[in-house]
Protein backbone atom coordinates (compact mmCIF):
# COMPACT_ATOMS: atom_id res chain seq x y z
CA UNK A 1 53.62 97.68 219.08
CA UNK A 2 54.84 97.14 222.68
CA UNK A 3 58.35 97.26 223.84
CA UNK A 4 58.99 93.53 224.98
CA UNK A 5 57.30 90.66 224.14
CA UNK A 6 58.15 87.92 226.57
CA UNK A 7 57.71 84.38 225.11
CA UNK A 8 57.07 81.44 227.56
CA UNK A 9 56.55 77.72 225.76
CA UNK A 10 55.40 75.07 228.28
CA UNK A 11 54.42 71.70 228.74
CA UNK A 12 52.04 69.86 231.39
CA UNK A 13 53.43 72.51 233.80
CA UNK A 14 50.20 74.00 234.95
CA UNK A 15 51.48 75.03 238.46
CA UNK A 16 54.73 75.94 237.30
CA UNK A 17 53.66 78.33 234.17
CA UNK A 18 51.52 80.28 237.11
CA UNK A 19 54.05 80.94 239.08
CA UNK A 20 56.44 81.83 236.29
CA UNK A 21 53.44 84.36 234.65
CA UNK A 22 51.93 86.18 237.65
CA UNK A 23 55.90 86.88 238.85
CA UNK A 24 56.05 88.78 234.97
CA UNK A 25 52.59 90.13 235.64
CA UNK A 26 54.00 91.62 239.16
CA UNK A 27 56.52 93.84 236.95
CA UNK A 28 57.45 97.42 237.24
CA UNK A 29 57.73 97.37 233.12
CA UNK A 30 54.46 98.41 231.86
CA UNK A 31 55.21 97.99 227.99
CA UNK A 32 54.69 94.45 227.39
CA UNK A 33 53.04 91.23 226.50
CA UNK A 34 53.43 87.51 227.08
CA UNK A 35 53.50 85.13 224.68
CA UNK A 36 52.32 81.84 225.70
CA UNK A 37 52.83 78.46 223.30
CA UNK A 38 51.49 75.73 225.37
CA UNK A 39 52.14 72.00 224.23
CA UNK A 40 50.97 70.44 227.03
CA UNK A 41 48.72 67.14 226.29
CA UNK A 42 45.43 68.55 227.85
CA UNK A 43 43.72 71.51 228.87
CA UNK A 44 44.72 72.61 232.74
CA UNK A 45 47.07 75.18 231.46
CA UNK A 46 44.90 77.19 229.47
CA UNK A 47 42.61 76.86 232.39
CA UNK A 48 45.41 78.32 234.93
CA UNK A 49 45.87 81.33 232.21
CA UNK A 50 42.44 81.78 231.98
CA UNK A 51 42.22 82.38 235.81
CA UNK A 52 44.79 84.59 235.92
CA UNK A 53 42.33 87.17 233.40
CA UNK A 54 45.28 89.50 232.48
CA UNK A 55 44.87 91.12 228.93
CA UNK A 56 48.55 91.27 228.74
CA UNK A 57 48.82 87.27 227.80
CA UNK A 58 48.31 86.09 224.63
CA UNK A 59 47.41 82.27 224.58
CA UNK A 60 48.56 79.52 221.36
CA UNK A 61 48.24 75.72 221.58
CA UNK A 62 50.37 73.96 219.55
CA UNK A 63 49.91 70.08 218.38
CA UNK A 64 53.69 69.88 217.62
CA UNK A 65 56.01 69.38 220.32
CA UNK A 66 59.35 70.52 221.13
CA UNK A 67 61.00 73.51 222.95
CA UNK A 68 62.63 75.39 219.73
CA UNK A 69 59.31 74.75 217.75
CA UNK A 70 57.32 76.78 220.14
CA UNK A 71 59.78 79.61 220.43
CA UNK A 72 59.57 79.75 216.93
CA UNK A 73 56.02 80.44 216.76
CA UNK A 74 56.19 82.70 219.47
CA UNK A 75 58.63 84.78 218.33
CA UNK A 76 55.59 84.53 215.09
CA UNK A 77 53.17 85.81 216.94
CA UNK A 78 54.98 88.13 219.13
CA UNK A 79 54.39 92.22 218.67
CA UNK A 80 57.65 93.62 220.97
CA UNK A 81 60.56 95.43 219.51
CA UNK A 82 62.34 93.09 221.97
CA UNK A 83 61.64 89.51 222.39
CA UNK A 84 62.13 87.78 225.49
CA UNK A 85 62.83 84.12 226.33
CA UNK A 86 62.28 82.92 229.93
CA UNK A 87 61.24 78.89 231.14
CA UNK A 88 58.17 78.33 232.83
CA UNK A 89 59.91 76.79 235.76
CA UNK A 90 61.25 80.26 235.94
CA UNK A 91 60.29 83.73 238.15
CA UNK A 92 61.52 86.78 237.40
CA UNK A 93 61.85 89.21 239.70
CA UNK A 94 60.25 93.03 239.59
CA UNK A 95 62.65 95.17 237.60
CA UNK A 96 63.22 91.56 235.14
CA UNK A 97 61.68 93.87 232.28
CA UNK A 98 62.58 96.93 233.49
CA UNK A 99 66.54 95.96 233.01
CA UNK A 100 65.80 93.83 230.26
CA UNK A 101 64.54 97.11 228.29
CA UNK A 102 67.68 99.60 229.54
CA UNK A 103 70.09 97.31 228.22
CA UNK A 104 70.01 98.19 224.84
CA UNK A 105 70.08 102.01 224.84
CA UNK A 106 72.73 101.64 226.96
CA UNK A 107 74.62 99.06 224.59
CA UNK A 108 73.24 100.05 221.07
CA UNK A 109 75.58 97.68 218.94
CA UNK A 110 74.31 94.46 221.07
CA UNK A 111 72.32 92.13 219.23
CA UNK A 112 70.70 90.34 222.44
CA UNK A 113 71.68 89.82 226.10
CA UNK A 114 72.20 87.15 228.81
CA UNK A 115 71.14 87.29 232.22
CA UNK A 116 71.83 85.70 235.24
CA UNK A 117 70.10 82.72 236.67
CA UNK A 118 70.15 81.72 240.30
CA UNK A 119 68.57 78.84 242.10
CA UNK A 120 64.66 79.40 243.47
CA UNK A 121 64.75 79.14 247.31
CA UNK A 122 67.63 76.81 247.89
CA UNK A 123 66.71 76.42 251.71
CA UNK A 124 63.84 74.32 251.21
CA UNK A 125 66.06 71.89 248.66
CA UNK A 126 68.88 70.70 250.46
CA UNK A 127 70.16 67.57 248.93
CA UNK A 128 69.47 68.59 245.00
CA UNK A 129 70.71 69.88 242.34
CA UNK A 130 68.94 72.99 240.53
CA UNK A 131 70.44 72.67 236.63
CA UNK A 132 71.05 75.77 234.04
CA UNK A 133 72.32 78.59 236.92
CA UNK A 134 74.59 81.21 235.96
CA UNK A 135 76.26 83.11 238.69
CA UNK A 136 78.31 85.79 236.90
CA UNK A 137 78.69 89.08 238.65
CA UNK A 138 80.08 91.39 235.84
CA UNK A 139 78.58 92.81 232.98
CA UNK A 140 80.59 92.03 229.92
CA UNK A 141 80.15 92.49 226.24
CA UNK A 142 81.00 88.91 224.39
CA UNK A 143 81.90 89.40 220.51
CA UNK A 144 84.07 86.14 219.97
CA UNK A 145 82.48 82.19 219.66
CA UNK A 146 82.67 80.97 223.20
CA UNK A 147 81.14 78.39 225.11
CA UNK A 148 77.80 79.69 226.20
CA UNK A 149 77.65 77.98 229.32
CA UNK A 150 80.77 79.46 230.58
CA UNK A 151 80.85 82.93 229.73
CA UNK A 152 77.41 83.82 228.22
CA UNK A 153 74.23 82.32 229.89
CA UNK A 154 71.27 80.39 229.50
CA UNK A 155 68.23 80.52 227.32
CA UNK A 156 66.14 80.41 230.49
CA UNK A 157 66.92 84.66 230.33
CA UNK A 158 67.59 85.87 227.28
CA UNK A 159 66.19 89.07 224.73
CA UNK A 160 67.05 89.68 221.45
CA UNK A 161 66.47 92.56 219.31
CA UNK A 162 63.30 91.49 216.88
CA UNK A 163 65.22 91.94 213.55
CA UNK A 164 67.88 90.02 214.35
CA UNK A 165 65.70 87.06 213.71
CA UNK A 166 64.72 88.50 210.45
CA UNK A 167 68.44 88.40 209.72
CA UNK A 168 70.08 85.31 211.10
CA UNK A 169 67.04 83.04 210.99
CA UNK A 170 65.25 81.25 214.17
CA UNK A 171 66.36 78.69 216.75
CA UNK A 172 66.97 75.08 214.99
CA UNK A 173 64.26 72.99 215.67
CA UNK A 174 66.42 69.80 215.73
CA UNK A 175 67.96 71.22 218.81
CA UNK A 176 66.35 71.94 222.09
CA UNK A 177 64.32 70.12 224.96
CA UNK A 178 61.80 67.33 222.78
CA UNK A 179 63.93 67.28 219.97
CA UNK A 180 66.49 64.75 218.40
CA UNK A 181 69.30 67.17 219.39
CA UNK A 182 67.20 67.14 222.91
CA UNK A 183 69.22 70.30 224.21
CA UNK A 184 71.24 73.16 223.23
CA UNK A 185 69.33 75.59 221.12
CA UNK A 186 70.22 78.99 222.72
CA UNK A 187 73.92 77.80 222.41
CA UNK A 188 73.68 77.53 218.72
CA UNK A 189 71.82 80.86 218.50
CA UNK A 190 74.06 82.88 219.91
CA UNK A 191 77.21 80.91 218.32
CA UNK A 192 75.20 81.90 214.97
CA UNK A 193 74.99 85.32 216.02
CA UNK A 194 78.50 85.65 217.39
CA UNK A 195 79.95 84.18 214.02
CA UNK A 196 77.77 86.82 212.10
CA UNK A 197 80.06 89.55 213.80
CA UNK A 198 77.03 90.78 216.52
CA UNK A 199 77.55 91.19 219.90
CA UNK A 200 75.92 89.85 222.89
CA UNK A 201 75.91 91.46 226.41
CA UNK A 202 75.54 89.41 229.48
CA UNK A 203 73.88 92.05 232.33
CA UNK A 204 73.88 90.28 235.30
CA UNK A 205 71.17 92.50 236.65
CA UNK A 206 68.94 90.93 234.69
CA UNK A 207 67.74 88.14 237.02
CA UNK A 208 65.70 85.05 237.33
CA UNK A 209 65.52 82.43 239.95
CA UNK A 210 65.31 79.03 238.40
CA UNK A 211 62.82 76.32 240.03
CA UNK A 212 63.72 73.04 238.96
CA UNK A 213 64.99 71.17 241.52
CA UNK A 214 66.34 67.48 240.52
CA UNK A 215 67.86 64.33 242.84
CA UNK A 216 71.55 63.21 241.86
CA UNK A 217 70.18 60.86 239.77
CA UNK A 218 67.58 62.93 237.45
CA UNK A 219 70.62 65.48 236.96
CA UNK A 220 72.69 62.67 235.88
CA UNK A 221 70.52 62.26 233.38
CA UNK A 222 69.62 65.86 232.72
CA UNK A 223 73.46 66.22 232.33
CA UNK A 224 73.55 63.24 229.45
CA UNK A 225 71.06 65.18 227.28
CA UNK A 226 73.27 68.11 227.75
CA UNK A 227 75.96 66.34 226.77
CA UNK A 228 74.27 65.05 223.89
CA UNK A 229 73.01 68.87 223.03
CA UNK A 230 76.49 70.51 223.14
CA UNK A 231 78.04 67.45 220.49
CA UNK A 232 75.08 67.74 218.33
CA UNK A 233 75.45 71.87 218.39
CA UNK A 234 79.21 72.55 218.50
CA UNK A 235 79.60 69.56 215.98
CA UNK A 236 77.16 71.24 213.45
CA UNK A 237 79.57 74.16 213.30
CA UNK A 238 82.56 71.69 213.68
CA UNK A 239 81.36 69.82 210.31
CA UNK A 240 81.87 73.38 208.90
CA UNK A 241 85.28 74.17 209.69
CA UNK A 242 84.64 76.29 212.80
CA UNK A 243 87.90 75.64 215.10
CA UNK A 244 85.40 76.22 218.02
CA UNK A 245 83.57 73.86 217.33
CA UNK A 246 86.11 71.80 216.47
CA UNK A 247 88.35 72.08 219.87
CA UNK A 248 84.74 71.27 221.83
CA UNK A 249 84.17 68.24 220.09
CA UNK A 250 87.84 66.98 220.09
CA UNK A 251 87.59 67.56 224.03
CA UNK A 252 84.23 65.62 224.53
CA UNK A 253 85.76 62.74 222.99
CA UNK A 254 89.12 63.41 224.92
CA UNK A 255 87.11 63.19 228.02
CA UNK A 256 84.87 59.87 227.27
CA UNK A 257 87.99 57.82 226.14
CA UNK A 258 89.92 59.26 229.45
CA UNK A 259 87.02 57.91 231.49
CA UNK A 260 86.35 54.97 229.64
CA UNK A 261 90.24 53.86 229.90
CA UNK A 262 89.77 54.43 233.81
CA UNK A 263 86.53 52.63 233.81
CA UNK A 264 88.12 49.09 232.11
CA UNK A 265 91.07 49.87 234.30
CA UNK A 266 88.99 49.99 237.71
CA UNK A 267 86.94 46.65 236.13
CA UNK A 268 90.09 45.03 236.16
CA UNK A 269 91.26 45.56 239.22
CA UNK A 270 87.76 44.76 240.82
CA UNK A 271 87.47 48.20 242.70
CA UNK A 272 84.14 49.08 244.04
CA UNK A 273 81.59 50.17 241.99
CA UNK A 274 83.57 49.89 238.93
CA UNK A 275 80.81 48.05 236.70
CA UNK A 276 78.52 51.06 237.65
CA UNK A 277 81.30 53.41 236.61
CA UNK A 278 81.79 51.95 233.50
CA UNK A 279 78.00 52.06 232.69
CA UNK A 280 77.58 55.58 233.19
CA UNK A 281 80.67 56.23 231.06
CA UNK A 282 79.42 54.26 228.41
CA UNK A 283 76.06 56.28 229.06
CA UNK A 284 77.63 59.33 228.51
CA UNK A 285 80.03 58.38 225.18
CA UNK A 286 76.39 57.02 223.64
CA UNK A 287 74.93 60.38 224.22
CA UNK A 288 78.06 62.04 222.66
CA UNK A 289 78.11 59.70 219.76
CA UNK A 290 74.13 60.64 219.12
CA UNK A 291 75.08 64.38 218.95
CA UNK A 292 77.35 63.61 216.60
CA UNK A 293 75.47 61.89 214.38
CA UNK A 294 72.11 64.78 214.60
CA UNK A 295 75.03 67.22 214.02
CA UNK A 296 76.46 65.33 210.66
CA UNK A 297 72.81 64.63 209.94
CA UNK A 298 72.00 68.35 209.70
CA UNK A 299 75.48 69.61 208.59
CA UNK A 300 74.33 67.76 205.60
């Protein structure tokens, strides 16, 4: 059995899942295998894997799509005492593994652990916007519910302990990227952990370098399926009388009748750009409203 097995599920990302796998490959950690569940709709990435020729990957097409679905058969598949979760727009860098592994001697009552996330050569993307970066410089040990993408991190850099799975369950396949939810998974892991009395450790020298890079306008809508993704997760736990979840949801409503108010207002008054204003908002409470409804949906 190795000591980390690092699950990567991907989609029509050929160029992008060999980047993300030869920086893995370049690792000082020797222990380890990767776990690839490719969804993509032909062929090219199992043709960039088998290029690469490294015994250490371990190849799975999958008909079904959807981000939580593959993680879920990787972590199936998988052989590591650890499992790993990174993105395949995602490098690691050399030690990734190496501090991945440490952690949890160090910290034997952690569950799992966060890392951070910084943005993949910024200097060559002036003018965009690289999403899901988490800048924290302190290690800290998180035991109460808390917003994830505040104080915890990202699910493009996370490892979890194998059992816990066996304990808790896998991600929700409702939530995730291709799903009705269409974000949020690792936030309702890790609430599900943290509400199960485990404890999560957020090592910030545990470090990716994320490289997605989007215009204004693809991260405003990027940001609406988040937005969707935190309703539908918080609001599952919400619909069972977590206060949490119950103080997020009150606040994304807070917010979209706040801006809506100021959107009819600016209408009014004919101010400039006000119609576009008030589509966006409307945008935004729609994509609220849907996580709602996936959250009652599954609550029930």
């Amino acid at each position: 059995m190795k000591s980390i097995s690092v699950i990567v599920s991907t989609r029509n990302r050929p160029d992008k899942i060999n980047d993300c796998l030869k920086s893995i490959l370049a690792n000082s950690f020797s222990d380890f295998e990767v776990v690839v569940v490719d969804q993509s709709d032909d062929y090219r990435t199992k043709e960039v894997i088998q290029e690469i020729l490294s015994p250490l990957i371990r190849y799975f097409r999958m008909k079904e799509k959807g981000l939580s679905k593959g993680r879920n058969l990787g972590i199936k598949r998988a052989g590591g005492k650890i499992i790993a979760f990174i993105d395949d727009d995602c490098l690691v860098n050399k030690d990734w593994l190496k501090s991945i592994y440490k952690s949890f001697p160090k910290n034997k009552d952690i569950a799992g652990v966060f890392g951070k996330v910084l943005p993949y050569k910024p200097h060559l993307h002036k003018g965009q916007i690289c999403p899901c970066v988490f800048l924290k410089y302190k290690e800290k040990i998180i035991t109460k519910p808390t917003l994830h993408w505040k104080n915890i991190g990202f699910g493009n850099n996370m490892a979890f302990k194998r059992g816990i799975f066996e304990k808790v369950g896998n991600f929700k396949e409702w939530l995730g990227v291709g799903s009705v939810g269409l974000s949020a998974e690792d936030a309702e892991f890790v609430l599900r952990l943290l509400l199960n009395h485990y404890k999560i450790l957020y090592n910030p020298e545990i470090k990716v370098y994320h490289n997605r890079w989007l215009t204004k306008r693809e991260h405003r809508r990027q940001r609406l399926s988040y937005s969707c993704g935190e309703v539908a997760c918080y609001g599952y736990f919400a619909f069972q009388g977590n206060k949490l979840g119950e103080k997020i949801i009150k606040n994304n409503f807070l917010n979209s009748w706040g801006k809506l108010k100021f959107s009819f207002k600016s209408l009014l008054f004919f101010k400039k750009d006000s119609l576009r204003l008030l589509c966006c908002t409307l945008q935004e409470f729609y994509f609220r409203l849907r996580g709602l409804v996936v959250a009652f949906w599954f609550h029930s």
